[in-house]
C-alpha atoms as a PDB file:
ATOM      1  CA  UNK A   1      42.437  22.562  49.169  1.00  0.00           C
ATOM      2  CA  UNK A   2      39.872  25.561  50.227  1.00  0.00           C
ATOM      3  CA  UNK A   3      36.763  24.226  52.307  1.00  0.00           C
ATOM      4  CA  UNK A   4      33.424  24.673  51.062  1.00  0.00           C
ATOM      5  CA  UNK A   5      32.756  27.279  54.006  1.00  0.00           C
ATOM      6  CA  UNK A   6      35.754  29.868  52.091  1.00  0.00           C
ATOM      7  CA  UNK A   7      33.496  32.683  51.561  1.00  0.00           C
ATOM      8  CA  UNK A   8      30.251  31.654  53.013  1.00  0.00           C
ATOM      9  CA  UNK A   9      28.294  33.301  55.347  1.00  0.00           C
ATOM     10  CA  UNK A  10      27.405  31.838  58.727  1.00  0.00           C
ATOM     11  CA  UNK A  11      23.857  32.561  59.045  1.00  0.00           C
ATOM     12  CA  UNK A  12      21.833  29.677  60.147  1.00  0.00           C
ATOM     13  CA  UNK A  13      22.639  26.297  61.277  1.00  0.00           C
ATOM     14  CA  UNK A  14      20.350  24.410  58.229  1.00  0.00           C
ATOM     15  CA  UNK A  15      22.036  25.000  55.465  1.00  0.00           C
ATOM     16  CA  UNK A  16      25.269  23.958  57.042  1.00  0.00           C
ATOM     17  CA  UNK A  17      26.145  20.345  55.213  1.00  0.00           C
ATOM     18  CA  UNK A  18      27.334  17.492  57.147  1.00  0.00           C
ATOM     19  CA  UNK A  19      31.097  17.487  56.020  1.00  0.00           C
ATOM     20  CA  UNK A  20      30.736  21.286  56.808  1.00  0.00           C
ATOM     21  CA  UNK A  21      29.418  20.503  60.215  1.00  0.00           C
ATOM     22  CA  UNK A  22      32.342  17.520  60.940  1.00  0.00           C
ATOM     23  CA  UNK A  23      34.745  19.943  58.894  1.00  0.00           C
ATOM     24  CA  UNK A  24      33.772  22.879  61.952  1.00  0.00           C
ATOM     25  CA  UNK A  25      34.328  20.458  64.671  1.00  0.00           C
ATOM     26  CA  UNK A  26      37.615  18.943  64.148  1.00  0.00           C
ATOM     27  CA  UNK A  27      38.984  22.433  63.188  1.00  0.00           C
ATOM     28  CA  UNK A  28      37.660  23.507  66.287  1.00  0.00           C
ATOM     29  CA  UNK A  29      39.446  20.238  68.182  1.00  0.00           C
ATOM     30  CA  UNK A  30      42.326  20.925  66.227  1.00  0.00           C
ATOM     31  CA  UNK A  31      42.404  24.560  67.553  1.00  0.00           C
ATOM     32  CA  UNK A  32      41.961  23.533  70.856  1.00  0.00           C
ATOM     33  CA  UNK A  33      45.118  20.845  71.363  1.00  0.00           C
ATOM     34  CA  UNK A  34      47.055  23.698  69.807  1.00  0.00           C
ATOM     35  CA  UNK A  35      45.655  26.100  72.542  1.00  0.00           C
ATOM     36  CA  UNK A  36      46.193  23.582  75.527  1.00  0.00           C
ATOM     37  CA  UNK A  37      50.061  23.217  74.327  1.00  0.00           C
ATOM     38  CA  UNK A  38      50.408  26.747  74.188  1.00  0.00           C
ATOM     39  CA  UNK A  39      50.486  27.369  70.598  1.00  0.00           C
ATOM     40  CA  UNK A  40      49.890  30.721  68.986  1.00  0.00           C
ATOM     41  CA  UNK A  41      48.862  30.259  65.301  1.00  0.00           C
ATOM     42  CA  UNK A  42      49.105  33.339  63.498  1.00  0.00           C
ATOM     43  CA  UNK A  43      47.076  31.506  60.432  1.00  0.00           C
ATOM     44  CA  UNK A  44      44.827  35.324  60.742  1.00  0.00           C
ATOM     45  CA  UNK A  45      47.671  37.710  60.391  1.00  0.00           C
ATOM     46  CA  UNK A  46      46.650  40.778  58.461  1.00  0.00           C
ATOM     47  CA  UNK A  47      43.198  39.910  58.780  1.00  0.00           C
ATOM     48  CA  UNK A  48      40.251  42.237  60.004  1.00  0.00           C
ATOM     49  CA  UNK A  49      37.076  41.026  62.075  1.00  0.00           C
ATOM     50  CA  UNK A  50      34.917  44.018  62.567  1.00  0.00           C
ATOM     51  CA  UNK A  51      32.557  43.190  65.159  1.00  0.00           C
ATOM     52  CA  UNK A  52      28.918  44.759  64.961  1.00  0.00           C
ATOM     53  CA  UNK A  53      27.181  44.110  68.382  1.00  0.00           C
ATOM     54  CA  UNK A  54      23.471  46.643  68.692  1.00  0.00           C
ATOM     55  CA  UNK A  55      22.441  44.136  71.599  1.00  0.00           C
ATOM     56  CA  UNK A  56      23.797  43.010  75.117  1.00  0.00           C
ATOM     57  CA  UNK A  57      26.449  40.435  74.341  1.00  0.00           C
ATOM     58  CA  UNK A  58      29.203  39.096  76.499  1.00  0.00           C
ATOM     59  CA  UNK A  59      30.315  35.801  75.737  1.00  0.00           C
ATOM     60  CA  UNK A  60      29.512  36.295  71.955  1.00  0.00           C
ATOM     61  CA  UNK A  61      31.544  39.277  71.542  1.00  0.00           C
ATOM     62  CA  UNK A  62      34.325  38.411  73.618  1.00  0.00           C
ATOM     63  CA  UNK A  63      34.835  34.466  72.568  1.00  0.00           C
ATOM     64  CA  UNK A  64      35.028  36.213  68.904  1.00  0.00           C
ATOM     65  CA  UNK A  65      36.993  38.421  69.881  1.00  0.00           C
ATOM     66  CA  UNK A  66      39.447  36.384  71.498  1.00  0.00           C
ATOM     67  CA  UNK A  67      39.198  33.995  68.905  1.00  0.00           C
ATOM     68  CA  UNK A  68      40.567  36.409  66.239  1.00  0.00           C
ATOM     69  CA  UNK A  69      43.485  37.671  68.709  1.00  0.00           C
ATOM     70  CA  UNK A  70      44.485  33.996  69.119  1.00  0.00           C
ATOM     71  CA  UNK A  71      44.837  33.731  65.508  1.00  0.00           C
ATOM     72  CA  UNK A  72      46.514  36.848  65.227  1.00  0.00           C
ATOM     73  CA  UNK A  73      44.088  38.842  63.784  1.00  0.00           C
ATOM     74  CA  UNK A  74      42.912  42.346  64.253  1.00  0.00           C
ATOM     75  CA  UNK A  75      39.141  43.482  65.817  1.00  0.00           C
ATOM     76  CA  UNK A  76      37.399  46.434  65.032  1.00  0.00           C
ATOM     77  CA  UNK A  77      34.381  47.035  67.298  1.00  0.00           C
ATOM     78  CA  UNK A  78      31.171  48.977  67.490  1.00  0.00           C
ATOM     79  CA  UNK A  79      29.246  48.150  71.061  1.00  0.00           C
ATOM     80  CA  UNK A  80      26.758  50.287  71.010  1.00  0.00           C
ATOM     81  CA  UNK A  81      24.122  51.490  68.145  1.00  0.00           C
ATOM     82  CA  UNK A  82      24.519  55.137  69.604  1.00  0.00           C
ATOM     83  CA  UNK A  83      27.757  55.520  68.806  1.00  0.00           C
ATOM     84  CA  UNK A  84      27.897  54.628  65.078  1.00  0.00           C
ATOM     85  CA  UNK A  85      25.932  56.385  62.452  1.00  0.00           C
ATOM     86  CA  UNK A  86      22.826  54.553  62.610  1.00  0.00           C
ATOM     87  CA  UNK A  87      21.686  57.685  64.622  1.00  0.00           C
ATOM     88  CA  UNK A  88      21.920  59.646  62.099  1.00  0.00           C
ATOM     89  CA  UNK A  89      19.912  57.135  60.130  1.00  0.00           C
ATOM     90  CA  UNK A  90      22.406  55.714  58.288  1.00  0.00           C
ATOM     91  CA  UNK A  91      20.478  52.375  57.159  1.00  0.00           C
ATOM     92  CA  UNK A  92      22.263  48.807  57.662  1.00  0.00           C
ATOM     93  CA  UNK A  93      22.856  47.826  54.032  1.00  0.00           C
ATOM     94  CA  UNK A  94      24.660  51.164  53.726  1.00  0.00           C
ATOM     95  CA  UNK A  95      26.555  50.778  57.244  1.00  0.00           C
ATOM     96  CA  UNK A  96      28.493  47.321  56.704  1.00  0.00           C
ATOM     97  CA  UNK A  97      29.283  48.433  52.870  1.00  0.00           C
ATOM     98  CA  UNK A  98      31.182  50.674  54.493  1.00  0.00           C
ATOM     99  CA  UNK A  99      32.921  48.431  56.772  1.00  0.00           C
ATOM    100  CA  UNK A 100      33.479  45.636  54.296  1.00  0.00           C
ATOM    101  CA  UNK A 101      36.256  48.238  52.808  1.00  0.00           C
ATOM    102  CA  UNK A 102      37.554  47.782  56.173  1.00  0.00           C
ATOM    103  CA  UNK A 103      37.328  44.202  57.340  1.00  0.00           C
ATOM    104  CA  UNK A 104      37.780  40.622  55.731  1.00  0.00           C
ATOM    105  CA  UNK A 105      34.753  39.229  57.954  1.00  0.00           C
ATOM    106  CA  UNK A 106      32.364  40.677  60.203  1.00  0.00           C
ATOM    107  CA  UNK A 107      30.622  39.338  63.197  1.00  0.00           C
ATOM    108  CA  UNK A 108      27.034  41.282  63.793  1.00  0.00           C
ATOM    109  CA  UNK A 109      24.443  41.001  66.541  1.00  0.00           C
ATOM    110  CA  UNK A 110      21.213  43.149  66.116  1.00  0.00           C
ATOM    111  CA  UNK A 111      17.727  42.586  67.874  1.00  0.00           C
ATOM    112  CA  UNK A 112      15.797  42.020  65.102  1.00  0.00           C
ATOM    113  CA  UNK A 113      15.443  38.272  63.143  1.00  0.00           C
ATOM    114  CA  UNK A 114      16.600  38.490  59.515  1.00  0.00           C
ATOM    115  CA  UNK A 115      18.962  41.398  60.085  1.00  0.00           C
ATOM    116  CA  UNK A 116      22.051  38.976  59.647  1.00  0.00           C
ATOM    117  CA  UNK A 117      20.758  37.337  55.787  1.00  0.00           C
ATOM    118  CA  UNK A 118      20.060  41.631  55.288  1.00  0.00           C
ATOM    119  CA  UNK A 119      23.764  42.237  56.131  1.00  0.00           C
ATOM    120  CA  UNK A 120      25.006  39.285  54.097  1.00  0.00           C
ATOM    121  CA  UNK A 121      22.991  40.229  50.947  1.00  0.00           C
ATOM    122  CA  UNK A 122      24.592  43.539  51.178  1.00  0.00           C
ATOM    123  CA  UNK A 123      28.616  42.542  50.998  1.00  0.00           C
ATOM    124  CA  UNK A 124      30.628  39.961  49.556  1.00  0.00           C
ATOM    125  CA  UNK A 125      33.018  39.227  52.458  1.00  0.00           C
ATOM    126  CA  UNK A 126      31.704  36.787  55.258  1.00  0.00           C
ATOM    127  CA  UNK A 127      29.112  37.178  57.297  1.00  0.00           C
ATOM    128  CA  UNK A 128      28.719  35.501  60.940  1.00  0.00           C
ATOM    129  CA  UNK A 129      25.502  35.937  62.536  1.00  0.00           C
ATOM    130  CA  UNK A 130      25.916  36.533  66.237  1.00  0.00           C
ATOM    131  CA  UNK A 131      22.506  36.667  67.154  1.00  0.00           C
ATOM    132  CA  UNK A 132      19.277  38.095  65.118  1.00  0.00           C
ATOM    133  CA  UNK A 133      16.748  38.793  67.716  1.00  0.00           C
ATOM    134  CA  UNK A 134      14.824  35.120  68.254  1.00  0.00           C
ATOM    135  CA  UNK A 135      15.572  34.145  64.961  1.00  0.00           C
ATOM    136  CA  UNK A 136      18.985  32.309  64.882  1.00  0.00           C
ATOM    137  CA  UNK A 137      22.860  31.938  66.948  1.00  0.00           C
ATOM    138  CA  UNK A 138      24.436  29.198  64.403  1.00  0.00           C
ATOM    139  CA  UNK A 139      27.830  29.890  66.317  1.00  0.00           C
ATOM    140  CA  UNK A 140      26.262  28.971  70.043  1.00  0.00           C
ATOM    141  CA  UNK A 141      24.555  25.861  68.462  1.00  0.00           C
ATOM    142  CA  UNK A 142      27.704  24.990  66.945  1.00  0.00           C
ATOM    143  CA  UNK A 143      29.844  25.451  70.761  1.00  0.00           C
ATOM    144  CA  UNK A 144      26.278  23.872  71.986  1.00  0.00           C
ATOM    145  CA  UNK A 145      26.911  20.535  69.981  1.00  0.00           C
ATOM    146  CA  UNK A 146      31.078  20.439  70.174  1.00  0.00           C
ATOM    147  CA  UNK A 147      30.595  20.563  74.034  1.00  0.00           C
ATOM    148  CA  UNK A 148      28.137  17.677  73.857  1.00  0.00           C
ATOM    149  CA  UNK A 149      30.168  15.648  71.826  1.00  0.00           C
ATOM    150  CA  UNK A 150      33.015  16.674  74.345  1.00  0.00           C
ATOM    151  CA  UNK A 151      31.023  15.760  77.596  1.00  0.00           C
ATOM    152  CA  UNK A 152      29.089  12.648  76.180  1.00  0.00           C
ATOM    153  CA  UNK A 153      31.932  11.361  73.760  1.00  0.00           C
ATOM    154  CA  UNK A 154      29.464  11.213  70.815  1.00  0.00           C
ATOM    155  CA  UNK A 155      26.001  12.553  69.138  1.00  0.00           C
ATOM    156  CA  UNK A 156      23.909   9.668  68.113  1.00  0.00           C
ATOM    157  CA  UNK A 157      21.698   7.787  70.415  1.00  0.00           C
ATOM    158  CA  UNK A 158      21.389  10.823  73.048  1.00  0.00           C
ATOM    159  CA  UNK A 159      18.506  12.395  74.501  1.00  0.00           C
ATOM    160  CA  UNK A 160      18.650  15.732  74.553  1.00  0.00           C
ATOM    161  CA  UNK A 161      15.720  17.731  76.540  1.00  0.00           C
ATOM    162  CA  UNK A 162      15.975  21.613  75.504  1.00  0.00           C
ATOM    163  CA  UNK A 163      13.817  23.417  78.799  1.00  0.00           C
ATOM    164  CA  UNK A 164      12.531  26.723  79.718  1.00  0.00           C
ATOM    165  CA  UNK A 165      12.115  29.954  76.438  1.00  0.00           C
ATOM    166  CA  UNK A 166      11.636  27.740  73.469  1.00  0.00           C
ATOM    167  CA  UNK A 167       9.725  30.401  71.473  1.00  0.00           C
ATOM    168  CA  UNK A 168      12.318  32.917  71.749  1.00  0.00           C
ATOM    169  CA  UNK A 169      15.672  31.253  72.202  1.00  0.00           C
ATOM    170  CA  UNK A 170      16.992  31.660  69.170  1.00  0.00           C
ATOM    171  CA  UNK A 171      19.903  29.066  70.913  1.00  0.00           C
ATOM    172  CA  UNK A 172      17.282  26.217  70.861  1.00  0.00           C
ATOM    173  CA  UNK A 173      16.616  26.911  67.350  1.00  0.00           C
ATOM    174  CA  UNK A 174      19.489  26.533  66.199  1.00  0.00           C
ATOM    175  CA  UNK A 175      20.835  23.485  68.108  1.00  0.00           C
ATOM    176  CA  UNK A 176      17.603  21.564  67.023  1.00  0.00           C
ATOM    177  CA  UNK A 177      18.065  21.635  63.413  1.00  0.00           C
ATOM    178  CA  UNK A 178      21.882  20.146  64.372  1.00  0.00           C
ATOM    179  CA  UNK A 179      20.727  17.822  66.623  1.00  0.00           C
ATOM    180  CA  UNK A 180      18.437  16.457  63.901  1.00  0.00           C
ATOM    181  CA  UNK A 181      21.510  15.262  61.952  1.00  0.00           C
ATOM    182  CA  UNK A 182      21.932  12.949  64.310  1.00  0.00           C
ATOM    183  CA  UNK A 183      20.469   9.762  66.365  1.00  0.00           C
ATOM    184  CA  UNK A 184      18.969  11.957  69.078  1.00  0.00           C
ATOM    185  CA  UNK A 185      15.675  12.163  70.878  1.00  0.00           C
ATOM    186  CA  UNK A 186      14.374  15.827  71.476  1.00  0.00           C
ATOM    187  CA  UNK A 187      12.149  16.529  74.427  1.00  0.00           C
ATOM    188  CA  UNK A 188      10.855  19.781  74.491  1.00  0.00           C
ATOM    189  CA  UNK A 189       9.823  21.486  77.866  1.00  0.00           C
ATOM    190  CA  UNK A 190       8.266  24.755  78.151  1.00  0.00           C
ATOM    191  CA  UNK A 191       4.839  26.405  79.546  1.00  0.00           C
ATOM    192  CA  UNK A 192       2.123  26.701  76.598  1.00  0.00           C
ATOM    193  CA  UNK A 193       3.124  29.874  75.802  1.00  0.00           C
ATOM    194  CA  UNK A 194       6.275  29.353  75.148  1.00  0.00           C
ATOM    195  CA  UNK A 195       6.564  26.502  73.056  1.00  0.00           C
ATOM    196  CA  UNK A 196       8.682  25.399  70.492  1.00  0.00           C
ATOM    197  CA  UNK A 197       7.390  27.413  67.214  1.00  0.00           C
ATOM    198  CA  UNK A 198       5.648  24.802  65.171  1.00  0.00           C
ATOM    199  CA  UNK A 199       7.302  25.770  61.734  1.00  0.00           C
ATOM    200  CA  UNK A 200      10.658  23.954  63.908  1.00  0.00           C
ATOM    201  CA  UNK A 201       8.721  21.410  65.482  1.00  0.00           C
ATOM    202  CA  UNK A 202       7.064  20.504  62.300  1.00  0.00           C
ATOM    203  CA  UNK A 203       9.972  20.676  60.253  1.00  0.00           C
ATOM    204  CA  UNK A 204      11.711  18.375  62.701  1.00  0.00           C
ATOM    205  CA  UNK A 205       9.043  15.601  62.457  1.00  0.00           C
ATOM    206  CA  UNK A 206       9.086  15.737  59.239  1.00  0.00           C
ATOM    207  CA  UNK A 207      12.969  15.088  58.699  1.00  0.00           C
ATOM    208  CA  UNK A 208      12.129  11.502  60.745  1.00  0.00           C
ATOM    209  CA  UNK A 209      13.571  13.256  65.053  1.00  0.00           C
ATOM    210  CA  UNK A 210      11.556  11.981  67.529  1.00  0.00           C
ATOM    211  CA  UNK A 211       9.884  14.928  69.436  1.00  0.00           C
ATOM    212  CA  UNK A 212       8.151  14.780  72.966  1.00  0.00           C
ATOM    213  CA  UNK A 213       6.853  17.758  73.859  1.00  0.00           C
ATOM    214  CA  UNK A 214       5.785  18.120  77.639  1.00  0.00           C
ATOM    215  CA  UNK A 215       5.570  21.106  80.747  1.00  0.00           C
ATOM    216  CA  UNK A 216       7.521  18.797  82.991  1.00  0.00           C
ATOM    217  CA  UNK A 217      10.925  19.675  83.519  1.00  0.00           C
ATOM    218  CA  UNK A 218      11.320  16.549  86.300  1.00  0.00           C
ATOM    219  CA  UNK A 219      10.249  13.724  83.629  1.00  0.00           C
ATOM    220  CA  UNK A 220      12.486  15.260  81.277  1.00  0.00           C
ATOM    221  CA  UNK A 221      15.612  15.133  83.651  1.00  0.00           C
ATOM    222  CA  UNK A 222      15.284  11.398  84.294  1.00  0.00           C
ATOM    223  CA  UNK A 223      14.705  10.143  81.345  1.00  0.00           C
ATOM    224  CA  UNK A 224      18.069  12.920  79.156  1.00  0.00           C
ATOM    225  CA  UNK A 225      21.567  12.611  78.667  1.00  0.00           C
ATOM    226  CA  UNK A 226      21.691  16.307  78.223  1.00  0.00           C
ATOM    227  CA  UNK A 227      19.614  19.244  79.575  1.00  0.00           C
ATOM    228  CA  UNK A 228      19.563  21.937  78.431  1.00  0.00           C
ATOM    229  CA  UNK A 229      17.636  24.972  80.475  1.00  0.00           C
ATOM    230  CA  UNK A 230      17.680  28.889  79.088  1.00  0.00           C
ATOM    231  CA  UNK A 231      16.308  31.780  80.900  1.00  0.00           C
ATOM    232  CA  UNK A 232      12.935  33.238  80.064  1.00  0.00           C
ATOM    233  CA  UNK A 233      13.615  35.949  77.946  1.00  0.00           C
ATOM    234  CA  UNK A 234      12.236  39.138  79.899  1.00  0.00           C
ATOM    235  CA  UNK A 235      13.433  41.211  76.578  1.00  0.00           C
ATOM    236  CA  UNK A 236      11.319  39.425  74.589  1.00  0.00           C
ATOM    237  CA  UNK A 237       7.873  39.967  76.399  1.00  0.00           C
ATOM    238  CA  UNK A 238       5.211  42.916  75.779  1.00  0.00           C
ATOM    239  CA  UNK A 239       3.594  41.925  78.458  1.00  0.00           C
ATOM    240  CA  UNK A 240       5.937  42.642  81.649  1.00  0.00           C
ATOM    241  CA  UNK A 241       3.207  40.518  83.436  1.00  0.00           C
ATOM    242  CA  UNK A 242       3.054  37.905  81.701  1.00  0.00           C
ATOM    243  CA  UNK A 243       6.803  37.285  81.945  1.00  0.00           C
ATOM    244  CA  UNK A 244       6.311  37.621  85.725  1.00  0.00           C
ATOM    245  CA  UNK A 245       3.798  34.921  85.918  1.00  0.00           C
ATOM    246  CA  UNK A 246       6.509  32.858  83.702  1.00  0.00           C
ATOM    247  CA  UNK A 247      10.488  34.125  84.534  1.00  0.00           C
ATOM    248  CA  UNK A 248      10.164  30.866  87.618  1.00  0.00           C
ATOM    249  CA  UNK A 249       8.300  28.179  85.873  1.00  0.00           C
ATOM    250  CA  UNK A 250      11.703  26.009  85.798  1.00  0.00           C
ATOM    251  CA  UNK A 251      14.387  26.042  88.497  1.00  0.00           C
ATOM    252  CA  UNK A 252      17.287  23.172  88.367  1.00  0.00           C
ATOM    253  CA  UNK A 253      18.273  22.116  91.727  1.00  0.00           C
ATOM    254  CA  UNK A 254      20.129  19.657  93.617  1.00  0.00           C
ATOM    255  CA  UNK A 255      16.879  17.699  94.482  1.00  0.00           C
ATOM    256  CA  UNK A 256      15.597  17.166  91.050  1.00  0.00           C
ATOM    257  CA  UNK A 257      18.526  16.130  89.822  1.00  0.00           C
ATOM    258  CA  UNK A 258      18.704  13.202  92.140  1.00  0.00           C
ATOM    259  CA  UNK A 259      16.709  11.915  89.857  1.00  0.00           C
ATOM    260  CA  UNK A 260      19.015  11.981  86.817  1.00  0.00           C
ATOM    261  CA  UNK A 261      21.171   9.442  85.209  1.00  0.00           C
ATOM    262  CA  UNK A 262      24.488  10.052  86.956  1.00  0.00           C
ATOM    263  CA  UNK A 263      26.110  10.634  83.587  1.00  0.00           C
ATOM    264  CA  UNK A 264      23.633  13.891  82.338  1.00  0.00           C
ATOM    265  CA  UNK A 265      25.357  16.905  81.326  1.00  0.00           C
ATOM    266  CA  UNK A 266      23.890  20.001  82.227  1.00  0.00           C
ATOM    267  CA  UNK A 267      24.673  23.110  79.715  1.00  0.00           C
ATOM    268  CA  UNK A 268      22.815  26.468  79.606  1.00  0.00           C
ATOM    269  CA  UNK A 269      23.985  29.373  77.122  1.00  0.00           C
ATOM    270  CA  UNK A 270      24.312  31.839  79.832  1.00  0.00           C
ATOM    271  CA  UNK A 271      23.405  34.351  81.450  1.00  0.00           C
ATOM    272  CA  UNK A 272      21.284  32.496  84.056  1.00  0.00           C
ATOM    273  CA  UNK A 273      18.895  34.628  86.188  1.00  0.00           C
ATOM    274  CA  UNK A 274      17.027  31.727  88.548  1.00  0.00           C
ATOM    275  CA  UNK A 275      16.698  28.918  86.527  1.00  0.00           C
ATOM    276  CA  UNK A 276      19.761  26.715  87.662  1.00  0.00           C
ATOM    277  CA  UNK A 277      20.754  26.959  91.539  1.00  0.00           C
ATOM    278  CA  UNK A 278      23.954  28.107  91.997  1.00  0.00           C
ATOM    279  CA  UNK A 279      24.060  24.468  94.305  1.00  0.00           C
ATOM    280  CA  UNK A 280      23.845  22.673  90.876  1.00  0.00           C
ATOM    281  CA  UNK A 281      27.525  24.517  90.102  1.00  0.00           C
ATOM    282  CA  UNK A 282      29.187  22.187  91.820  1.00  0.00           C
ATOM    283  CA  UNK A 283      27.738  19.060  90.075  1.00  0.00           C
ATOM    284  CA  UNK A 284      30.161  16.639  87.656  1.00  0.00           C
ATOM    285  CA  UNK A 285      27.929  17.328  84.729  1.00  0.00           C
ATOM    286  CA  UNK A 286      27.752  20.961  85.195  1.00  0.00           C
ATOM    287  CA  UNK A 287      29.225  22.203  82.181  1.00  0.00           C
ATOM    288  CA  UNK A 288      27.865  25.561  81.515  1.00  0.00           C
ATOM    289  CA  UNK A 289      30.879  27.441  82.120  1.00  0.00           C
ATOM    290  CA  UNK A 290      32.769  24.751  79.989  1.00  0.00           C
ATOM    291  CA  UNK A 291      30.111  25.017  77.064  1.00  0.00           C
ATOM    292  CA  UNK A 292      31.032  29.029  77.378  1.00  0.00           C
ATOM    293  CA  UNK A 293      34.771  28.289  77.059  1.00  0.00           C
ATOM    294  CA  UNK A 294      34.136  25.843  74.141  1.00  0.00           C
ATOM    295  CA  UNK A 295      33.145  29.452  72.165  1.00  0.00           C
ATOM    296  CA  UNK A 296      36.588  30.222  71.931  1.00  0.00           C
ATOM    297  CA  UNK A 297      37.484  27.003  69.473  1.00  0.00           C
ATOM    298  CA  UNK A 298      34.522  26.668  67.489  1.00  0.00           C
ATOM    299  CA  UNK A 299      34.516  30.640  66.450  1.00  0.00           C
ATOM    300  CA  UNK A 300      37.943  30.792  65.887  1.00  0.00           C
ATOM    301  CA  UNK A 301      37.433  27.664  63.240  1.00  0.00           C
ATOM    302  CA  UNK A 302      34.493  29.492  61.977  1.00  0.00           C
ATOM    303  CA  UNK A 303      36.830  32.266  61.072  1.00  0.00           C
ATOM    304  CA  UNK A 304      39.755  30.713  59.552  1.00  0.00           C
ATOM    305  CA  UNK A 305      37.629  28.279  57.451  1.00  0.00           C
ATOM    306  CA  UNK A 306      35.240  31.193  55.937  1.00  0.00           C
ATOM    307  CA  UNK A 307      38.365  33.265  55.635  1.00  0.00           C
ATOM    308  CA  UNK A 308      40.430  30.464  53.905  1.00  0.00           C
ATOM    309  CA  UNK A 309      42.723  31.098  56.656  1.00  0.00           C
ATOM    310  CA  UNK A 310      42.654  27.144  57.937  1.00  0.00           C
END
């Protein structure tokens, strides 16, 4: 029987229903305990992932793209905006028509919010949104929550404190609106001018989550399960001073998290610049680099189920 997900684009994390959202994660386990035995599941052969990527990406780009060699797919890349036709002018909507007589899915990244639902509109194949600017990254909140219910061995009754570039981490927007499925406490820590936007906040009240929102990042780590920092987004400022006065208003060390509960998990979408000591590595609950393995899974279930390739 197809999934519900055959055909549909991946652009936010709302819209996702909540056998969709059980359906990604046990795909994603499933995937997994056939990648720890050393099975190679060719369920992709003769597919196409074209991967569109017009801002820095590492993890992203490479998790998807070794999720589609692991199912024995084929990738198609363009890495950089100046080498496609988009210097000539060549508009979007135009560009992945094109490719869609190429590829059965495509992954894209651009800088600017609503480019991905643009895409989608534009093509009837799937659509995976990578990353639109600080709107949305439905495939990092999805890795996001599959590594918490890894590390904490469930989703309900958690607190979950989300710390450092709430206004334009378009990874904190996303996990939110998941985390609001579930029994979970949000705390949301960030200097005024970076808070939360209140459309999400709002929203989040309104579906019944209990929000705190607060600019102190040592409460926070006593009383979470989970914390999760991000880096303050020095792409994302006009004002190079103003993200001068901000880029070290949260640092993670060892000494503040003496204070924790000695089961907390610590995750962070990565890259870091300064806001987790590299002391904190070394820490049981560290699971950055584990959260940024977890891609792999959860992306290559993303693109068997909304290929019908499952």
């Amino acid at each position: 029987m197809a999934s519900t997900l055959h055909g549909k684009d991946i652009l936010r994390t709302d819209p996702l229903t909540d056998a969709e959202l059980d359906l990604i994660l046990s795909t994603a386990a499933h995937f997994e305990r056939e990648l720890d035995s050393g099975q190679h599941a060719n369920r992709m052969a003769g597919q196409v992932m074209a991967a569109m990527f017009f801002e820095p990406s590492t993890r992203t780009r490479l998790s998807f793209e070794a999720a589609m060699h692991r199912l024995g797919g084929d990738v198609i890349t363009i890495a950089d905006p100046k080498t496609s036709s988009a210097v000539k002018g060549e508009s979007m909507g135009d560009a992945v028509r094109v490719i869609e007589g190429y590829a059965d899915v495509i992954v894209m990244r651009r800088p600017r919010k609503g480019s991905a639902q643009e895409a989608a509109d534009a093509v009837s194949i799937p659509v995976i949104n990578g990353g639109d600017g600080a709107g949305q990254h439905p495939t990092q909140a999805l890795l996001d929550t599959y590594t918490i219910q890894k590390e904490q061995g469930a989703l309900d009754g958690l607190t979950v404190a989300l710390a450092g570039d709430l206004k334009n981490g378009r990874t904190v927007h996303s996990l939110a609106y998941v985390l609001a499925r579930f029994d979970t406490e949000l705390i949301f820590v960030s200097p005024p001018q970076l808070r939360m936007p209140a459309r999400i906040t709002d929203g989040l009240r309104e579906m019944g989550v209990t929000v705190i929102e607060t600019e102190g990042l040592a409460d926070a780590v006593q009383e979470s399960d989970v914390l999760y920092m991000t880096r303050i987004q020095k792409e994302r400022f006009e004002d190079p001073e103003e993200y001068e006065r901000l880029k070290g208003a949260y640092v993670l060390d060892s000494a503040m998290l003496e204070l924790a509960r000695p089961t907390i998990t610590i995750m962070h979408p990565l890259p870091r610049v300064n806001e987790i000591k590299p002391e904190v590595d070394a820490h049981p609950g560290a699971a950055y680099f584990r959260q940024a393995h977890n891609g792999v899974p959860i992306r290559m279930a993303l693109l068997a189920l909304v290929t019908g390739r499952n």
